[in-house]
N, C-alpha and C. Protein backbone atom coordinates (compact mmCIF):
# COMPACT_ATOMS: atom_id res chain seq x y z
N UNK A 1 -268.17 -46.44 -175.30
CA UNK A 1 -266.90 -46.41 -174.62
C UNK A 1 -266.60 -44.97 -174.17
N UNK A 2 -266.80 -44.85 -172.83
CA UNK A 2 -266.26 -43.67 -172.27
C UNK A 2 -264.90 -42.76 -172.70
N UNK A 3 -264.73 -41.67 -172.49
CA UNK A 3 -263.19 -41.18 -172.71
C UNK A 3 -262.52 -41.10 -171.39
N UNK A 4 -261.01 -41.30 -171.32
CA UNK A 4 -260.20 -41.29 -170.08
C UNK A 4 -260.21 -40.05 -169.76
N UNK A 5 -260.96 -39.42 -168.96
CA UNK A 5 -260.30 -37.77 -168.62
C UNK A 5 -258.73 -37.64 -168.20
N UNK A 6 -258.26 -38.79 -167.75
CA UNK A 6 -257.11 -39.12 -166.92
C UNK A 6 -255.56 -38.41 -168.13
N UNK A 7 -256.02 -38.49 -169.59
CA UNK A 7 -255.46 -38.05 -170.57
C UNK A 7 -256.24 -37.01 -171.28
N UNK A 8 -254.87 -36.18 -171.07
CA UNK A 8 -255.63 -34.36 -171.82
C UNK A 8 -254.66 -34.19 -172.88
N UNK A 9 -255.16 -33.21 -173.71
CA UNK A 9 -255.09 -32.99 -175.28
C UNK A 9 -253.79 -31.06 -174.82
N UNK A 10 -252.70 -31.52 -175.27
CA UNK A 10 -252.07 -29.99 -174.72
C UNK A 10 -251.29 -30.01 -176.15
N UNK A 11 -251.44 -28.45 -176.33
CA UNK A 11 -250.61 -27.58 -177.13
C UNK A 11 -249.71 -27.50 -177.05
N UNK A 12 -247.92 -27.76 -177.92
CA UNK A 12 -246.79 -27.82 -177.89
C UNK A 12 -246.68 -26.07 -178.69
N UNK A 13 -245.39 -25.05 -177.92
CA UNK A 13 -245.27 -23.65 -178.83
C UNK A 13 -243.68 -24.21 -178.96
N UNK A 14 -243.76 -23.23 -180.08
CA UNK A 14 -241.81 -23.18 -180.49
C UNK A 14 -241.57 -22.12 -178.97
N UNK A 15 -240.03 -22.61 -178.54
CA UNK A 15 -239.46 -21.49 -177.96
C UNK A 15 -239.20 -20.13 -178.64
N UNK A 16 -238.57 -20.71 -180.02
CA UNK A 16 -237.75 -19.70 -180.80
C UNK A 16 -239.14 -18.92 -181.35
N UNK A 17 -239.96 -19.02 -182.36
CA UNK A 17 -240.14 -18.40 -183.04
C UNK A 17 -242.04 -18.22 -182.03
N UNK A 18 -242.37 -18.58 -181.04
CA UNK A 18 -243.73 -18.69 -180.57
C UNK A 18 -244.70 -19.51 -181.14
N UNK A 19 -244.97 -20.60 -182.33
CA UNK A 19 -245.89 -20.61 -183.15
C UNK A 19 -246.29 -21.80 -182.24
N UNK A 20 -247.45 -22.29 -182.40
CA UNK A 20 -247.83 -23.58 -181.62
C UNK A 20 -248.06 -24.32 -183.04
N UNK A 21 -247.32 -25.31 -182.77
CA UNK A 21 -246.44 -25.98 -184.14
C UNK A 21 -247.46 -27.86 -183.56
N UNK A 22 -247.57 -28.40 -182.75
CA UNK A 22 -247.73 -29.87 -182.48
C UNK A 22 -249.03 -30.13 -181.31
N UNK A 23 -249.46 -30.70 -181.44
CA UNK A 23 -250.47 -31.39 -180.43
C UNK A 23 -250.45 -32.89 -179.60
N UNK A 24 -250.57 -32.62 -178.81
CA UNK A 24 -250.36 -33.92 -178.11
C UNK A 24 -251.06 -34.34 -177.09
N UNK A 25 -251.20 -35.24 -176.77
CA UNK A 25 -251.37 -35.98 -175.27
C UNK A 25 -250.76 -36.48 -174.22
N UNK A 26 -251.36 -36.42 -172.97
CA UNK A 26 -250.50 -36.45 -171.57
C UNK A 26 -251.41 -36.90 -170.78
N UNK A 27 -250.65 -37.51 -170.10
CA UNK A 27 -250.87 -38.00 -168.53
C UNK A 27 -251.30 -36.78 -167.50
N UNK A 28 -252.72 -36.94 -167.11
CA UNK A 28 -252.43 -35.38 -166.01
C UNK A 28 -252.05 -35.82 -164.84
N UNK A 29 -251.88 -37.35 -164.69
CA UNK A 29 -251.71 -37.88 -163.28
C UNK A 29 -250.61 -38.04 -163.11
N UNK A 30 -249.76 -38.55 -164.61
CA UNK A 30 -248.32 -38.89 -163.96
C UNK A 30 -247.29 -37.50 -164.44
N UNK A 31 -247.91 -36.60 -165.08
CA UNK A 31 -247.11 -35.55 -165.27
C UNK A 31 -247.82 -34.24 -165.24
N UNK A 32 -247.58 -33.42 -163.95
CA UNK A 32 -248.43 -32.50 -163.20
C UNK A 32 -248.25 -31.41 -164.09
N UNK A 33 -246.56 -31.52 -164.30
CA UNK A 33 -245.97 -29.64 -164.61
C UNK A 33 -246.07 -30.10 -166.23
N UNK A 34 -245.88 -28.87 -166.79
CA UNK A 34 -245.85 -28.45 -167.97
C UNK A 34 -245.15 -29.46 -169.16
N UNK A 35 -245.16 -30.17 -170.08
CA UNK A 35 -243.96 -31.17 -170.57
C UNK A 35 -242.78 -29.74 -171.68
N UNK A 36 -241.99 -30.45 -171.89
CA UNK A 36 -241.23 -29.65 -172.89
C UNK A 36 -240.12 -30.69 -173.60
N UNK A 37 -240.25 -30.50 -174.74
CA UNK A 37 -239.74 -31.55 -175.79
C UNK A 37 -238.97 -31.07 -176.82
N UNK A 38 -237.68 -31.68 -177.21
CA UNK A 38 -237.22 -31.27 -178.25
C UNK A 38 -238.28 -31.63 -179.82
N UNK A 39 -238.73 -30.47 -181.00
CA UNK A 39 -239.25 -31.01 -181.94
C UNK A 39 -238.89 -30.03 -183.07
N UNK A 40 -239.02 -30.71 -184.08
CA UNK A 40 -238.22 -29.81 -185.33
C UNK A 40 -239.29 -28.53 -185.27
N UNK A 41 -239.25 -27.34 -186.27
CA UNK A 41 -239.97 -26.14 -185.73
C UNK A 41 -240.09 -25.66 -187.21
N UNK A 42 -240.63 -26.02 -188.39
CA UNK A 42 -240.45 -26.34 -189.94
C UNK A 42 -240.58 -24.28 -190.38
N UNK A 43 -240.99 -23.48 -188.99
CA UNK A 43 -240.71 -22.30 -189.85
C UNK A 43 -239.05 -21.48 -189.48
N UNK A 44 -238.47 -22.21 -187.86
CA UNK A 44 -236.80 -21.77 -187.86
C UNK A 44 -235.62 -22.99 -189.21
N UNK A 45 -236.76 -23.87 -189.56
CA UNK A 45 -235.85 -24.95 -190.06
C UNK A 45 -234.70 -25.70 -189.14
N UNK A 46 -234.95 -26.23 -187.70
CA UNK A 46 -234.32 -26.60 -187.15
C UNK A 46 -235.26 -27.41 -185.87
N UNK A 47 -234.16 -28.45 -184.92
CA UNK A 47 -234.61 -28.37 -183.38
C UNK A 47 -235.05 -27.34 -182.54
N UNK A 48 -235.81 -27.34 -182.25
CA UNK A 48 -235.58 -26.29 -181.03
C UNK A 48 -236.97 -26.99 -179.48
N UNK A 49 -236.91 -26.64 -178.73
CA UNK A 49 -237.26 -26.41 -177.17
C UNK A 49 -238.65 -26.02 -177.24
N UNK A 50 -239.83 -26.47 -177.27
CA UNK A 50 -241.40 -26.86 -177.49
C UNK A 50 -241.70 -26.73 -176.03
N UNK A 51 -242.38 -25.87 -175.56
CA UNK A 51 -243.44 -26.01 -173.90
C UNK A 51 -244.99 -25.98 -174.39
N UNK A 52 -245.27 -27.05 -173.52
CA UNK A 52 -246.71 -27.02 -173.53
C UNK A 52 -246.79 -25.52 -173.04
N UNK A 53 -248.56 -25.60 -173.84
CA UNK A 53 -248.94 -23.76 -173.58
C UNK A 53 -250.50 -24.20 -172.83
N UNK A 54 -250.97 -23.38 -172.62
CA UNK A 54 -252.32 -23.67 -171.71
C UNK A 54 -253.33 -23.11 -172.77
């Protein structure tokens, strides 16, 4: 069974503190730009603002 290239493997960073905290997967077809997600950040102890990093 082949792999979908169509889905890529991207790095989530904290806004606040920089750490690349989560890993994930994406659509490269249906979502071009960068994603950004609210996700807890276990070294500010809080929410905060996650951008994919390259």
């Amino acid at each position: 069974m082949a792999k979908n290239e169509k889905r890529v493997q991207v790095t989530l960073a904290c806004e606040e503190c920089k750490r690349r905290n989560y890993i994930t997967m994406k659509n490269k077809m249906n979502d071009r730009e960068r994603i950004e997600m609210s996700k807890y950040c276990k070294f500010d102890r809080r929410h905060t603002v996650h951008k994919e990093t390259r």
